[in-house]
N, C-alpha and C. Protein backbone atom coordinates (compact mmCIF):
# COMPACT_ATOMS: atom_id res chain seq x y z
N UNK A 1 96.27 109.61 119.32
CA UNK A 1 96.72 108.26 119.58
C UNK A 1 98.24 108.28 119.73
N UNK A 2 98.80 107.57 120.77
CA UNK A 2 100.21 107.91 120.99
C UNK A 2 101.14 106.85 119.88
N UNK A 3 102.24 106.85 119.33
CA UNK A 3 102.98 106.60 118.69
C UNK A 3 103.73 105.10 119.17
N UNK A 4 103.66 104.38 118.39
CA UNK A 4 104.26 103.12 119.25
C UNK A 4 105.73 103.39 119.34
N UNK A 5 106.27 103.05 120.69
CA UNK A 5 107.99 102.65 119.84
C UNK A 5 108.81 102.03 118.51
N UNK A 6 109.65 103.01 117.89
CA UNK A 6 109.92 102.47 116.68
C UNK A 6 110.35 100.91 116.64
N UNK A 7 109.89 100.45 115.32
CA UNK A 7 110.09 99.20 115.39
C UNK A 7 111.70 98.99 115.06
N UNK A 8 112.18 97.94 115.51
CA UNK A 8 113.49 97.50 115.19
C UNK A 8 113.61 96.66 113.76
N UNK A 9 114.78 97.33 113.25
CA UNK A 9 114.55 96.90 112.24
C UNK A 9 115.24 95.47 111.48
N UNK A 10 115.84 95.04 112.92
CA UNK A 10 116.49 93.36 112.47
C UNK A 10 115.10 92.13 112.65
N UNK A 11 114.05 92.87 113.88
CA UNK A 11 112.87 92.39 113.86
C UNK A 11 112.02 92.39 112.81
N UNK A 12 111.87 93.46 111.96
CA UNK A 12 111.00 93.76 110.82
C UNK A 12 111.59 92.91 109.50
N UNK A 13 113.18 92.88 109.77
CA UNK A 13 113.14 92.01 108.48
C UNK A 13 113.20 90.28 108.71
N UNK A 14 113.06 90.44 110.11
CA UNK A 14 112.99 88.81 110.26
C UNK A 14 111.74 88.26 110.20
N UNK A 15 110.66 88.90 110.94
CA UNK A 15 109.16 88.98 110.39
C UNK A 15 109.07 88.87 109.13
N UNK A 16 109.51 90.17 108.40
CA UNK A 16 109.02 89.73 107.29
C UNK A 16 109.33 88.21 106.36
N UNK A 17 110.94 87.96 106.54
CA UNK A 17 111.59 86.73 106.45
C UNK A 17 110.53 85.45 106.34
N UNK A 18 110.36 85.71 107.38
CA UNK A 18 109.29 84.42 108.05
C UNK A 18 108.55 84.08 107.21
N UNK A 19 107.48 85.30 106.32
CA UNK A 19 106.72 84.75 105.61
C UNK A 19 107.04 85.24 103.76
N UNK A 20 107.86 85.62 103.62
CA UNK A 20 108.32 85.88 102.17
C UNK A 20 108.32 84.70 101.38
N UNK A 21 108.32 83.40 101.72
CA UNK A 21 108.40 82.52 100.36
C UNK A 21 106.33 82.38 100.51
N UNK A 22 105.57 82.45 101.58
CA UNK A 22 104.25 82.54 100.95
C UNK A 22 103.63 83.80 100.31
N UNK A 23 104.38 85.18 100.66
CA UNK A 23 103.91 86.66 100.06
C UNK A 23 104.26 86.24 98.74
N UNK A 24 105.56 85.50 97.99
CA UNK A 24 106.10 85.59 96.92
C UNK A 24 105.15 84.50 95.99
N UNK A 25 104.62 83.14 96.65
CA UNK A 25 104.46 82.40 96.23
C UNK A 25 102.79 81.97 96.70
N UNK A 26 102.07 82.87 96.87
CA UNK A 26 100.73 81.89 98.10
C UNK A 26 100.05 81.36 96.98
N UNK A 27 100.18 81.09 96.15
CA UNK A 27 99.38 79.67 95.37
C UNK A 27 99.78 78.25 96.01
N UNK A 28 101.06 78.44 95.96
CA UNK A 28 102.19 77.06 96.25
C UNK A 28 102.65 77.17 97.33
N UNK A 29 102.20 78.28 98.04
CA UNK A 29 102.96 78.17 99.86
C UNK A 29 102.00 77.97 100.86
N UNK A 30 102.30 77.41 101.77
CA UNK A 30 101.38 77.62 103.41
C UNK A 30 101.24 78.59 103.71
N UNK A 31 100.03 78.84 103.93
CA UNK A 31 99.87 80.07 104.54
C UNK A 31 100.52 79.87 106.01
N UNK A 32 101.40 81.46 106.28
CA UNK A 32 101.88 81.39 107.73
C UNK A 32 100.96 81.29 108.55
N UNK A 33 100.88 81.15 110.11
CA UNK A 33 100.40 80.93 110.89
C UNK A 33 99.97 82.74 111.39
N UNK A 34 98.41 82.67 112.04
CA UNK A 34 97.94 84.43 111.86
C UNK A 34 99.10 85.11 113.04
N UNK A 35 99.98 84.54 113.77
CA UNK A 35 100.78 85.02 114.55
C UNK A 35 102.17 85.71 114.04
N UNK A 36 102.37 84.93 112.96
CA UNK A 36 103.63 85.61 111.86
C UNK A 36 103.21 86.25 110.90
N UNK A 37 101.87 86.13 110.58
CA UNK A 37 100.90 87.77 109.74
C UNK A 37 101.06 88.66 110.59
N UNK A 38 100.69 88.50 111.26
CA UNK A 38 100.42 89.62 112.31
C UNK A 38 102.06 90.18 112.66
N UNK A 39 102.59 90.09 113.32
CA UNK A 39 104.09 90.41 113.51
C UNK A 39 104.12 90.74 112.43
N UNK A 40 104.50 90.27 110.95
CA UNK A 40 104.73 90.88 109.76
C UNK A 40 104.38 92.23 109.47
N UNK A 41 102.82 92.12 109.76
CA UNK A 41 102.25 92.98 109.12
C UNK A 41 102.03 94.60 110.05
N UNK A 42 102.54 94.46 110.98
CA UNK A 42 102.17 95.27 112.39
C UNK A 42 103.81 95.80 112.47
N UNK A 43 104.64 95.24 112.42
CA UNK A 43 106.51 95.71 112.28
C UNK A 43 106.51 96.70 111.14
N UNK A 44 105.79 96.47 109.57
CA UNK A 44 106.09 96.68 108.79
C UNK A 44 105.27 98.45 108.61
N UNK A 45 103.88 98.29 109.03
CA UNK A 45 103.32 99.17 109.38
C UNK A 45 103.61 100.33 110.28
N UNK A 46 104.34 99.89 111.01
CA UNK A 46 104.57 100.80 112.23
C UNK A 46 105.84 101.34 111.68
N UNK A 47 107.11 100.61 110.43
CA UNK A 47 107.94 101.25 110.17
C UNK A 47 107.55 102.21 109.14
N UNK A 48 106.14 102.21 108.42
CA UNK A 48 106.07 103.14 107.35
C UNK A 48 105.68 104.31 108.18
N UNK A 49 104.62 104.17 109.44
CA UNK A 49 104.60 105.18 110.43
C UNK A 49 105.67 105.96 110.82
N UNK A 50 106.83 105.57 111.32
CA UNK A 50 108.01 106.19 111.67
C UNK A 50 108.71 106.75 110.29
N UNK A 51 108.73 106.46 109.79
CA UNK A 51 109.50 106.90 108.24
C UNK A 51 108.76 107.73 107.62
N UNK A 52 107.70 107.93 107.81
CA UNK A 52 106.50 108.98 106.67
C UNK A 52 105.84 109.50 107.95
N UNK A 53 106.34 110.46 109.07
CA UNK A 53 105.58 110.69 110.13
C UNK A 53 104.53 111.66 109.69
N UNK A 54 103.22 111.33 110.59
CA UNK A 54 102.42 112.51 109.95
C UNK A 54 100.95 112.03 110.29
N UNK A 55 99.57 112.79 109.73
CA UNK A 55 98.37 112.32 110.44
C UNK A 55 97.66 112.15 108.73
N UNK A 56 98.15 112.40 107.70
CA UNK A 56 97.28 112.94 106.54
C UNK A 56 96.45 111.53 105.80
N UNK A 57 97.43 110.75 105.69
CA UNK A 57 96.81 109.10 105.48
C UNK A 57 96.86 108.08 106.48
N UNK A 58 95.52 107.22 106.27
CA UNK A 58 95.43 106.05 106.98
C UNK A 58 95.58 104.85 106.16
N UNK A 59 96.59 103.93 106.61
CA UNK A 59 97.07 102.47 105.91
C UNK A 59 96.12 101.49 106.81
N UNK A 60 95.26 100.95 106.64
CA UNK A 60 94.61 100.12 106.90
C UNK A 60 95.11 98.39 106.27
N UNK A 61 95.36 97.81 107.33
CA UNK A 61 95.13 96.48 107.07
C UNK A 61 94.58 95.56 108.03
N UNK A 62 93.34 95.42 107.55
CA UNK A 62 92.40 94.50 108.70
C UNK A 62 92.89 92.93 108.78
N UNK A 63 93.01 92.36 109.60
CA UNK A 63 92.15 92.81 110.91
C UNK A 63 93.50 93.25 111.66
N UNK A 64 94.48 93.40 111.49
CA UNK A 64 96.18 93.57 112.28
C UNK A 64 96.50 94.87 112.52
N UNK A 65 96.18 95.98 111.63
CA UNK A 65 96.70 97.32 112.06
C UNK A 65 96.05 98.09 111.21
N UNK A 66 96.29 99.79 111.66
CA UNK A 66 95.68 100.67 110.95
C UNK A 66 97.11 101.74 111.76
N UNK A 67 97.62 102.54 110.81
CA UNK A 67 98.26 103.85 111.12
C UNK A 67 97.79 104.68 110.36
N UNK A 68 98.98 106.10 110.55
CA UNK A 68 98.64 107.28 110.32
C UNK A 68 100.06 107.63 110.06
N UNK A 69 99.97 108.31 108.82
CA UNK A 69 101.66 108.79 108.23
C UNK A 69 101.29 109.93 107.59
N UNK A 70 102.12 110.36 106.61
CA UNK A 70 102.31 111.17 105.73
C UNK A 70 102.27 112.78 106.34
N UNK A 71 103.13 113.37 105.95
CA UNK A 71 102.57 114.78 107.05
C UNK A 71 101.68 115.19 106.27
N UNK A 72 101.01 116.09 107.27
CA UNK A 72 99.65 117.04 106.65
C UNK A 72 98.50 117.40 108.08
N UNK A 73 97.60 117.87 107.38
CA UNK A 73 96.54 117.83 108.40
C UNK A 73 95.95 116.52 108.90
N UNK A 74 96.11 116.83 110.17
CA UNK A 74 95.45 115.74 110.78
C UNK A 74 94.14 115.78 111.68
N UNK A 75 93.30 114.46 111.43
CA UNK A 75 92.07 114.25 111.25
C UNK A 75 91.81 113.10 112.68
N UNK A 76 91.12 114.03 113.45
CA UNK A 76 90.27 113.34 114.54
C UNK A 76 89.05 112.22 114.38
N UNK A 77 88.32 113.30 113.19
CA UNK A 77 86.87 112.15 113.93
C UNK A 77 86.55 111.77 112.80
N UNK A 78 85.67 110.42 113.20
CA UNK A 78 85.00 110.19 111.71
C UNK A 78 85.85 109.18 110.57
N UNK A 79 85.56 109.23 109.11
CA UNK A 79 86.46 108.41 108.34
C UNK A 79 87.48 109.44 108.13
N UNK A 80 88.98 109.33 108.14
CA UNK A 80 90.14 109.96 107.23
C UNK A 80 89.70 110.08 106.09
N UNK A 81 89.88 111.42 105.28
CA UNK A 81 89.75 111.88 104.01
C UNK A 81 90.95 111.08 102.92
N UNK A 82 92.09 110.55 103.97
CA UNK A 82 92.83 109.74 103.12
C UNK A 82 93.28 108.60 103.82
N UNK A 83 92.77 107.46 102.82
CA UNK A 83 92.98 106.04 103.33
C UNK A 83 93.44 105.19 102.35
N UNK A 84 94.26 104.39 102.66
CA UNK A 84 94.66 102.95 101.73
C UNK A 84 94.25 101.74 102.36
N UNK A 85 93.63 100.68 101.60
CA UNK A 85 92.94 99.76 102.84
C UNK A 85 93.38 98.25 101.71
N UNK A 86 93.96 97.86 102.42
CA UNK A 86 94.22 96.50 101.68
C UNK A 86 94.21 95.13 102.49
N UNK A 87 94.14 93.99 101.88
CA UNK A 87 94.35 92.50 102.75
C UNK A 87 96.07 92.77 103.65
N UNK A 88 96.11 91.19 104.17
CA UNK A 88 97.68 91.58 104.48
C UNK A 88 98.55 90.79 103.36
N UNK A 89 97.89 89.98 102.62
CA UNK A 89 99.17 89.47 101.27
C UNK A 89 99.60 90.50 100.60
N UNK A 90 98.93 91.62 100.53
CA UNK A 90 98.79 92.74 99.36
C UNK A 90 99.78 93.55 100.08
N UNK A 91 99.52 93.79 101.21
CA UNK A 91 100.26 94.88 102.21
C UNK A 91 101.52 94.58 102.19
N UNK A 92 102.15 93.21 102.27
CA UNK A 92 103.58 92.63 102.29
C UNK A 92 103.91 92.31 101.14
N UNK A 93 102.83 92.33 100.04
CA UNK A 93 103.64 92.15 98.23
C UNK A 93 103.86 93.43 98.25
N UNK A 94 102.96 94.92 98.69
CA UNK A 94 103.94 96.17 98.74
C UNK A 94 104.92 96.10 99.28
N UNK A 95 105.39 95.91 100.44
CA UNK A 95 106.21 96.12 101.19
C UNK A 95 107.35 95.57 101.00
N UNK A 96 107.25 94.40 99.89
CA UNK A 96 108.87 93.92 99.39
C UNK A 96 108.73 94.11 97.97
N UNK A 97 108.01 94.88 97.26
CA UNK A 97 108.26 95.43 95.97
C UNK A 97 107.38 94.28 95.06
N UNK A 98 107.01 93.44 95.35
CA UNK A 98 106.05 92.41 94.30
C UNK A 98 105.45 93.29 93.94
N UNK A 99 104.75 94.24 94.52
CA UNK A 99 103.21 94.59 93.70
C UNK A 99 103.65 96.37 93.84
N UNK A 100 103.42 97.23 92.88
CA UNK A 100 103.05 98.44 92.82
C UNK A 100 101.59 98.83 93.47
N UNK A 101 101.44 99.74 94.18
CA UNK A 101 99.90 100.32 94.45
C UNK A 101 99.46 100.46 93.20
N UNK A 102 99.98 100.90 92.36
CA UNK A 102 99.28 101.27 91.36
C UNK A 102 98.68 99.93 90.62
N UNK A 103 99.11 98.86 90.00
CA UNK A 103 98.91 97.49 90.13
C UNK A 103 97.60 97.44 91.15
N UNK A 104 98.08 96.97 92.36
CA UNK A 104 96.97 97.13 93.54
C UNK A 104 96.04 97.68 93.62
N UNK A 105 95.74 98.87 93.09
CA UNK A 105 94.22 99.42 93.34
C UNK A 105 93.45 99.35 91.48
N UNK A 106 94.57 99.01 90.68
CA UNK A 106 93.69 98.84 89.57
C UNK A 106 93.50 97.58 89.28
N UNK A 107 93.43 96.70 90.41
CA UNK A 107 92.91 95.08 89.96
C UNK A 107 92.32 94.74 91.15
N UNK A 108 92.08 96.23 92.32
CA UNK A 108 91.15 95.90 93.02
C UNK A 108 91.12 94.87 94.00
N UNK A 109 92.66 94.81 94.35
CA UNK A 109 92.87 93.98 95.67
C UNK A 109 93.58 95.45 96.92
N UNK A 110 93.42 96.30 96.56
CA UNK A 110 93.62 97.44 97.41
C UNK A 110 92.62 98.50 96.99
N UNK A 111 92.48 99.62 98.35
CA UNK A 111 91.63 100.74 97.98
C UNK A 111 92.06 101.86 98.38
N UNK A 112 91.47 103.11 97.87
CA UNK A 112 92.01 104.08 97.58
C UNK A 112 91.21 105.13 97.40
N UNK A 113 90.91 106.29 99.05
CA UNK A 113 89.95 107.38 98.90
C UNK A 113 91.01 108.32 99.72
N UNK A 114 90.81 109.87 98.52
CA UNK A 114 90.82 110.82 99.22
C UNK A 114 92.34 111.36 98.06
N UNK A 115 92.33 112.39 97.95
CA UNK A 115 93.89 113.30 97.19
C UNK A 115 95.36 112.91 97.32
N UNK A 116 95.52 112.35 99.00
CA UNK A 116 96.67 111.94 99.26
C UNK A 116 97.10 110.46 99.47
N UNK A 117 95.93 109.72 99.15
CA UNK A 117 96.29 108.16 99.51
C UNK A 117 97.54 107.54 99.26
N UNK A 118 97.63 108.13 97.93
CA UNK A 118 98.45 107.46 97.12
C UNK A 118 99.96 108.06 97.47
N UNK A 119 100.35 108.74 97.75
CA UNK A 119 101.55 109.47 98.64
C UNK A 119 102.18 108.45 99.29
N UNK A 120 101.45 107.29 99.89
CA UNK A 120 102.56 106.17 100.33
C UNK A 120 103.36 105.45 99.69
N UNK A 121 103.19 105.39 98.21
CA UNK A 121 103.92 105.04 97.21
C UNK A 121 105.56 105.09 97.10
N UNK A 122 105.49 106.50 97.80
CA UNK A 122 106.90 107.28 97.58
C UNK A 122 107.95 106.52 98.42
N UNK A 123 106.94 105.48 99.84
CA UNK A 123 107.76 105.06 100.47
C UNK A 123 107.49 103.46 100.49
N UNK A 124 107.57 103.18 99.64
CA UNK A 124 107.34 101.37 99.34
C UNK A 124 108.38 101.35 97.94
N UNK A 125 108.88 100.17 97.75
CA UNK A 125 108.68 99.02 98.73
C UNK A 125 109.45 99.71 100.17
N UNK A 126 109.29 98.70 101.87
CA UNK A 126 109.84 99.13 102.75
C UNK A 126 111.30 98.35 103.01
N UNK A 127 111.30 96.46 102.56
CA UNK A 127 112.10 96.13 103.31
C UNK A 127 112.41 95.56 101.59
């Protein structure tokens, strides 16, 4: 799968911008509109791609994106032996430091198969 162009990163933090008082707050906030999820969540993704290059884990966040980071062996067919699969509130409370993975997969709003999943850790929060 070819590599998107790196994302810019005055874009990624304005995306993210956009929706940080509902990532911080979604009891008491509006949910953004799925067009500023999406941008959010697809900028932010694609920068952990460029920053952790590699094929060894897959970051899944449905329904907006799925990459491939971490170096290592990389995996053609079938499920990845290493995956992280989360909502997108969860994906952007990582991504600005609200939530630890570790937090995240032990209260079971994120998931977590395979030796290296957890290796994305090293590079969160992003923005």
């Amino acid at each position: 799968m070819p590599r998107h162009n790196k994302p810019d990163p005055e874009a990624t933090r304005a995306a993210v911008a956009a929706v940080r008082e509902w990532v911080e707050n979604p009891d008491v906030t509006q949910r953004p509109t799925r067009g500023m999820l999406a941008d959010a969540v697809r900028l932010t993704a694609r920068t952990l791609e460029h920053i952790a290059p590699g094929h060894a884990v897959e970051v899944r966040v449905p329904p907006f994106v799925a990459v491939q980071c971490i170096e290592g062996p990389q995996h053609t067919r079938g499920t990845p032996p290493n995956v992280v699969e989360m909502d997108p509130l969860t994906w952007l409370q990582l991504v600005i430091g609200k939530m630890s993975l570790e937090l995240a997969l032990s209260t079971g709003v994120a998931e977590a198969s395979g030796t290296r999943a957890r290796d994305i850790e090293h590079w969160l929060p992003l923005v």
